[in-house]
N, C-alpha and C. Protein backbone atom coordinates (compact mmCIF):
# COMPACT_ATOMS: atom_id res chain seq x y z
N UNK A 1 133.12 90.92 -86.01
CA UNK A 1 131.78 91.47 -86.01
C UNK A 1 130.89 90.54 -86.84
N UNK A 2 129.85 89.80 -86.15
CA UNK A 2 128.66 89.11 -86.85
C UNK A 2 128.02 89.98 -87.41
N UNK A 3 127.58 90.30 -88.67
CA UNK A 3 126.27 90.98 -89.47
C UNK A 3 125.83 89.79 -89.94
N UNK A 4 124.65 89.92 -89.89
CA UNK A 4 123.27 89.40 -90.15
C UNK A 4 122.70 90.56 -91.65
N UNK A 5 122.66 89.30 -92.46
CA UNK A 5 122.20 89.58 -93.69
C UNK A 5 120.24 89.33 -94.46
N UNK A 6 120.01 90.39 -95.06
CA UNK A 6 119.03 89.96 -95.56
C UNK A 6 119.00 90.59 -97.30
N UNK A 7 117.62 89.65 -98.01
CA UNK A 7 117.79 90.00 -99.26
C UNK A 7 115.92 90.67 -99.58
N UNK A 8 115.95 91.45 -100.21
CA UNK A 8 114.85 92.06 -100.47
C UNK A 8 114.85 91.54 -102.31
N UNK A 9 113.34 90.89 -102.46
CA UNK A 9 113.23 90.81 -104.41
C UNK A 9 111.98 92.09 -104.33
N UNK A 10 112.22 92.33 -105.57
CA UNK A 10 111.46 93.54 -105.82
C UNK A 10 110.97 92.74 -107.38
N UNK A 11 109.72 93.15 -107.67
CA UNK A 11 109.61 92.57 -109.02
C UNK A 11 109.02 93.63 -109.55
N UNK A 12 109.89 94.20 -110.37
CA UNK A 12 109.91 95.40 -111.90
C UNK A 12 109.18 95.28 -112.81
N UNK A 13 109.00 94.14 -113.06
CA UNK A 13 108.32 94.18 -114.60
C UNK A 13 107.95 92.81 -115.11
N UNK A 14 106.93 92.79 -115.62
CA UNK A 14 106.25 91.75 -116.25
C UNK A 14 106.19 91.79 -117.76
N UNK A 15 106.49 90.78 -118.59
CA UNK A 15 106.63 90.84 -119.61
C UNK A 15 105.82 89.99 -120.56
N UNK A 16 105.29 90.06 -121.59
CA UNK A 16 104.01 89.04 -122.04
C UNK A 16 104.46 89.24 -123.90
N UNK A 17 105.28 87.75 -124.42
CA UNK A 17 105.24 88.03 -125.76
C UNK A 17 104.21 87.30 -126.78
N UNK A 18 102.70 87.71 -126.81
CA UNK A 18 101.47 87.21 -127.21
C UNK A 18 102.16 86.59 -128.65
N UNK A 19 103.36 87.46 -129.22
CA UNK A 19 103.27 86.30 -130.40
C UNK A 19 104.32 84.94 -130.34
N UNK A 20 104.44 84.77 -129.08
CA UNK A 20 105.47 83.84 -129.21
C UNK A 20 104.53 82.97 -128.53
N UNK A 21 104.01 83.19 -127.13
CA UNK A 21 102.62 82.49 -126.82
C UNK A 21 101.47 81.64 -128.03
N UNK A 22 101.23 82.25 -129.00
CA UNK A 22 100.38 82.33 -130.03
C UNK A 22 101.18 80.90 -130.80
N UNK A 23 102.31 81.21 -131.37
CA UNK A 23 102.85 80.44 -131.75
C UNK A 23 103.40 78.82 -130.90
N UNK A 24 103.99 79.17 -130.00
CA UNK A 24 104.29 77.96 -129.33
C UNK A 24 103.48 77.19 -127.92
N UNK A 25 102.48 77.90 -127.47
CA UNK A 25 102.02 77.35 -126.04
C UNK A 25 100.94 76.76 -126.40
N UNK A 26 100.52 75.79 -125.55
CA UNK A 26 99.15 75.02 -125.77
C UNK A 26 98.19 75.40 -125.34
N UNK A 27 98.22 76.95 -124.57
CA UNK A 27 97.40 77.63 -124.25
C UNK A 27 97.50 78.85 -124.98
N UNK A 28 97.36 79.03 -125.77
CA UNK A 28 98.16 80.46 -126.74
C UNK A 28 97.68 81.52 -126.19
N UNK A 29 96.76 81.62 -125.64
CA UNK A 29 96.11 82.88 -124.86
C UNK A 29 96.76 82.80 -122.89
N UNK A 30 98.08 82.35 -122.69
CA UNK A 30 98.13 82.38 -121.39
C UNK A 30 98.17 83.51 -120.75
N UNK A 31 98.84 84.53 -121.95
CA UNK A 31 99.02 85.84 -120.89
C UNK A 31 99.86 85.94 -120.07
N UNK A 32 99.85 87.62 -119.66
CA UNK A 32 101.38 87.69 -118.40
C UNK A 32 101.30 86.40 -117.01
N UNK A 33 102.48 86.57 -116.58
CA UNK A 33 102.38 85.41 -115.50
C UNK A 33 101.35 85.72 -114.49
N UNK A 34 100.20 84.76 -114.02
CA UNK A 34 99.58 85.46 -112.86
C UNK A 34 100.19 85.03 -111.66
N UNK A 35 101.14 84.64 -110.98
CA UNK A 35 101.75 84.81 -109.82
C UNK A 35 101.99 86.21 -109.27
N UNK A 36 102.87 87.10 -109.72
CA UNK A 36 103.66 87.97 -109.74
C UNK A 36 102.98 89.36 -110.10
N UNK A 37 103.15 90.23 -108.66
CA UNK A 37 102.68 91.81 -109.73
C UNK A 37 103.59 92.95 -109.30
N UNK A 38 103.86 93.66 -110.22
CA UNK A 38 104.81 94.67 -110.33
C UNK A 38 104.59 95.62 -108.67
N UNK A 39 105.60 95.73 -108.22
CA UNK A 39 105.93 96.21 -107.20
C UNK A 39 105.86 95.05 -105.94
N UNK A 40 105.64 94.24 -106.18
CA UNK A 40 105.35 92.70 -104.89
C UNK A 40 107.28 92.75 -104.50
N UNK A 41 107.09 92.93 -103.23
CA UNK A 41 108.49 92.47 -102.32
C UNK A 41 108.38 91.58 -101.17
N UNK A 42 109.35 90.94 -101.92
CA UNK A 42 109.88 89.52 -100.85
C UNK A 42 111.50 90.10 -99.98
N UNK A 43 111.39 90.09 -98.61
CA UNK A 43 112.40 90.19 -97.61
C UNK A 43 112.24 88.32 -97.45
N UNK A 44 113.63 88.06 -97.63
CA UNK A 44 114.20 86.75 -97.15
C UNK A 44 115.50 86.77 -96.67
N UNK A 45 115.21 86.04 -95.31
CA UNK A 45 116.75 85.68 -94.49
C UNK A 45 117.37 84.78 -94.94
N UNK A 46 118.23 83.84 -94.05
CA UNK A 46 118.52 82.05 -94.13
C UNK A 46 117.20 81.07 -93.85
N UNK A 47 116.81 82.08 -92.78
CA UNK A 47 115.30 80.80 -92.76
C UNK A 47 114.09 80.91 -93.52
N UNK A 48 113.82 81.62 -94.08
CA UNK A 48 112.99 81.93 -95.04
C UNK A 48 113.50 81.27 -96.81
N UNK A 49 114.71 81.22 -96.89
CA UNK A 49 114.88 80.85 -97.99
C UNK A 49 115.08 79.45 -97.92
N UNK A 50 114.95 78.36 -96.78
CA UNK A 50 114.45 76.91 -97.47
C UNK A 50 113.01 76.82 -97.81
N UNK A 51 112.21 77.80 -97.46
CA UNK A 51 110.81 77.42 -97.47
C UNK A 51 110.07 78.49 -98.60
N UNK A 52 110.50 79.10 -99.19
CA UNK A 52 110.16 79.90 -100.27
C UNK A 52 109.40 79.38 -101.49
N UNK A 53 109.78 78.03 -101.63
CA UNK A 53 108.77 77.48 -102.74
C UNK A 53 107.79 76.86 -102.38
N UNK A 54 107.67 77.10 -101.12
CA UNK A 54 106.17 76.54 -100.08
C UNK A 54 105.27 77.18 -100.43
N UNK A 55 104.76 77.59 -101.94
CA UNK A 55 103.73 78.40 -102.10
C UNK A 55 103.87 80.24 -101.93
N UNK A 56 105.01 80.18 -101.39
CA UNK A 56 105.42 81.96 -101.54
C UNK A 56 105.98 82.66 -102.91
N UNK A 57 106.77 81.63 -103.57
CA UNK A 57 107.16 81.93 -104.48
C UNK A 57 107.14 80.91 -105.77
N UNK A 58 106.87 81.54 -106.93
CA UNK A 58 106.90 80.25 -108.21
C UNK A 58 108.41 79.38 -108.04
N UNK A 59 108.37 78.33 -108.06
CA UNK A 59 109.40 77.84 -108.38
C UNK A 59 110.31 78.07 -109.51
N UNK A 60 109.56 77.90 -110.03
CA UNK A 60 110.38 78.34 -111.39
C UNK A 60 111.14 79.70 -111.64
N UNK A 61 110.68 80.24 -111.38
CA UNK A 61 111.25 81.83 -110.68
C UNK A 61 112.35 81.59 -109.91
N UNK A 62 111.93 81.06 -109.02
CA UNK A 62 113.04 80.50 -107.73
C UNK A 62 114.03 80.06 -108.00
N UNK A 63 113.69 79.05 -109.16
CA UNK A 63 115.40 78.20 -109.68
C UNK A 63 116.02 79.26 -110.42
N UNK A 64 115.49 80.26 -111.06
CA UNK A 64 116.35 80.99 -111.42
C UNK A 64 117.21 82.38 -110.69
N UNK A 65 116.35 82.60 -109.98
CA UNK A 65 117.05 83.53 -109.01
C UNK A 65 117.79 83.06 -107.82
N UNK A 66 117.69 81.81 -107.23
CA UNK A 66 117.81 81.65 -105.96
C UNK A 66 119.45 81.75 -105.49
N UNK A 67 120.05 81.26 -106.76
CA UNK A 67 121.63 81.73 -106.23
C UNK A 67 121.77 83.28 -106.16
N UNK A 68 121.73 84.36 -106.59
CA UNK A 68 121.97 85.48 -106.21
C UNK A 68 121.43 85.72 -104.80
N UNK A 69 120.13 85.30 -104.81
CA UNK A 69 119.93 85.67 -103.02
C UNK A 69 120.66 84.79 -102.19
N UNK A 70 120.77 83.58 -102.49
CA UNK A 70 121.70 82.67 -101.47
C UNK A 70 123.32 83.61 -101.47
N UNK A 71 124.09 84.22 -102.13
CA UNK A 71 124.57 85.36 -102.18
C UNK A 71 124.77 86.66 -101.72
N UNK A 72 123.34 87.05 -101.37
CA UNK A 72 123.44 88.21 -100.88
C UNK A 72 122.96 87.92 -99.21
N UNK A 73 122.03 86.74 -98.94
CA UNK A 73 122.16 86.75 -97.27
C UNK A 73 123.13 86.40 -96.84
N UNK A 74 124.50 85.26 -97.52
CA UNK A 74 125.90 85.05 -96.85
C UNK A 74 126.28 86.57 -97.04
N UNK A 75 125.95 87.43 -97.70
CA UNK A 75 126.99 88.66 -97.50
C UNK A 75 127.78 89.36 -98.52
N UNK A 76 127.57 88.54 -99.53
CA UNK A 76 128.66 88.26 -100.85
C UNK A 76 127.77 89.84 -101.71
N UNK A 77 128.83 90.09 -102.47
CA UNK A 77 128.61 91.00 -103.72
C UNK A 77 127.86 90.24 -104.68
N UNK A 78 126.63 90.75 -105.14
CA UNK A 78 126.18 90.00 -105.68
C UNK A 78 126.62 89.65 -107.54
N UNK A 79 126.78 91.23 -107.72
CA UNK A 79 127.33 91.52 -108.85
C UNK A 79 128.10 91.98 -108.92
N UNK A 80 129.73 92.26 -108.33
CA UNK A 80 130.29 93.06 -108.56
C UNK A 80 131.13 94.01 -109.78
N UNK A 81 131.07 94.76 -110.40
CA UNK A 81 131.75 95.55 -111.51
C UNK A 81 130.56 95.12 -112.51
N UNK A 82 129.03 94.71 -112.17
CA UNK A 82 128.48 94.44 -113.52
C UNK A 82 127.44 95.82 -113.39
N UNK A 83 126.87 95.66 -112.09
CA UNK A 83 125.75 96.53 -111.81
C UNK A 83 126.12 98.25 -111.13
N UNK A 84 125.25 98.60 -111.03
CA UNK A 84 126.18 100.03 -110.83
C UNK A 84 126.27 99.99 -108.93
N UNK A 85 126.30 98.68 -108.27
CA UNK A 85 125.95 99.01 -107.32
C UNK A 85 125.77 97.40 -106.53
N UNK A 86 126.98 97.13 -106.07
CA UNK A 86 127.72 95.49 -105.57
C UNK A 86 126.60 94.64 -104.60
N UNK A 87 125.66 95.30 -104.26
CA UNK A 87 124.82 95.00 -103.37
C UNK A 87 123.21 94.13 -103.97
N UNK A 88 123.45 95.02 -105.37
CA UNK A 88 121.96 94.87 -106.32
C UNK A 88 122.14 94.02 -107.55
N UNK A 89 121.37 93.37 -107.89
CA UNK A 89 121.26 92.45 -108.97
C UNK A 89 120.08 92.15 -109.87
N UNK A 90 119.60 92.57 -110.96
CA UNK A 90 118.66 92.58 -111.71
C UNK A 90 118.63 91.09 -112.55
N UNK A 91 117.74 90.25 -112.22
CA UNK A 91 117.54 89.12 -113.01
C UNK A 91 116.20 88.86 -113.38
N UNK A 92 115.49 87.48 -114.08
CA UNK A 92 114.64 87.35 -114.31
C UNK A 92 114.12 85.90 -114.66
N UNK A 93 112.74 85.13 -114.40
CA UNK A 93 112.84 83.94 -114.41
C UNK A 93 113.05 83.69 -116.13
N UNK A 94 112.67 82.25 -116.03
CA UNK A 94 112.88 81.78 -117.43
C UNK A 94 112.18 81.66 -118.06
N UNK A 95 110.98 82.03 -117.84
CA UNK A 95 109.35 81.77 -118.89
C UNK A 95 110.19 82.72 -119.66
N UNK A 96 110.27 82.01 -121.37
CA UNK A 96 110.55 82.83 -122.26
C UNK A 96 108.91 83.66 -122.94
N UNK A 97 108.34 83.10 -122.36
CA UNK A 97 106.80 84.18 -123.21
C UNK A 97 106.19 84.96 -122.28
N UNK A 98 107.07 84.72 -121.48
CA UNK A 98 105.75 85.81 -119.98
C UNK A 98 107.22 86.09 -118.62
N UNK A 99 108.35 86.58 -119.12
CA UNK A 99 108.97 86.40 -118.27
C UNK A 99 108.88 87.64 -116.47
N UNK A 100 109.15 87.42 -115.89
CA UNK A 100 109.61 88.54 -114.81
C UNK A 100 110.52 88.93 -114.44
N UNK A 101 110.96 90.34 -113.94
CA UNK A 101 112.45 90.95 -114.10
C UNK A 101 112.28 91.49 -112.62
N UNK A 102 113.23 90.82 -112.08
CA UNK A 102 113.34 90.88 -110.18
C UNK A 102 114.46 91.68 -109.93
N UNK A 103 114.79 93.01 -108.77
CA UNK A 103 115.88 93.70 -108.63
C UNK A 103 115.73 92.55 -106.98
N UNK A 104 117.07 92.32 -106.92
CA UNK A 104 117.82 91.45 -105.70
C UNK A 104 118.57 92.59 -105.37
N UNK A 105 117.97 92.82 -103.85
CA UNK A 105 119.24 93.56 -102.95
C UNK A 105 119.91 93.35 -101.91
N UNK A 106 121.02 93.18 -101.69
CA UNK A 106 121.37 92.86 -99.90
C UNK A 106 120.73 94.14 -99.38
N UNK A 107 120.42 93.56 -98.15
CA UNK A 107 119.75 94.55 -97.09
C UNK A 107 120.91 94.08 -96.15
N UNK A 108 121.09 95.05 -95.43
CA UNK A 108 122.07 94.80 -93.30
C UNK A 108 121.33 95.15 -92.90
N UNK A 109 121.79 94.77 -91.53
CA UNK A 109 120.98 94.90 -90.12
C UNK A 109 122.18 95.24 -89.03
C-alpha cells in the first residue's frame, strides 16, 4: 500500500526577550520576529518542501525545523516515546531573542 504523506507547521508562539535584544543586538529594539504569526499554517508535501525558502518560509526557521518535516512526509515517527503522540513534534527556530515554537504534524491521505 502507497500512502502519500503530508506535514502541517502550526506556529504556537512567539517569543520576544527585550532584555537580551537590549543587551546584545544592533538593533536593540528588534522586537518579536515579523515573519511569523501565531496560528499561520504551512501544509507541505515532497514538492513543496524544495521550494519553501522561496520566500514562504524564513530560512532560518527552516534550517531548524526542516528535518522533522523531511520526516514526517517520508512517513517516519517524528518523535517517538518523546511527545505524547508519534506523529507530532514541537520545535522552534534559533533566534535566541525572538524565537518561534512550531507544532509539526504528519497528516495522511
Amino acid at each position: 500500500m502507497n500512502m502519500s504523506y503530508k506535514c502541517k507547521v502550526t506556529v504556537i508562539r512567539k517569543e520576544c526577550y527585550e532584555d537580551l535584544q537590549e543587551k546584545y543586538l544592533a538593533n536593540p529594539k528588534s522586537g518579536p520576529c515579523h515573519f511569523f504569526k501565531e496560528g499561520q499554517e504551512f501544509i507541505i508535501d515532497s514538492k513543496a518542501y524544495n521550494t519553501m525558502c522561496q520566500g514562504q518560509f524564513c530560512g532560518e526557521a527552516w534550517d531548524a525545523i526542516h528535518r522533522y518535516i523531511y520526516v514526517a512526509i517520508q512517513g517516519g515517527s517524528i518523535m517517538e516515546g518523546w511527545t505524547n503522540d508519534k506523529k507530532m513534534m514541537i520545535a522552534c527556530c534559533n533566534d535566541g531573542t525572538r524565537p518561534v515554537i512550531f507544532k509539526i504534524e504528519r497528516l495522511e491521505e
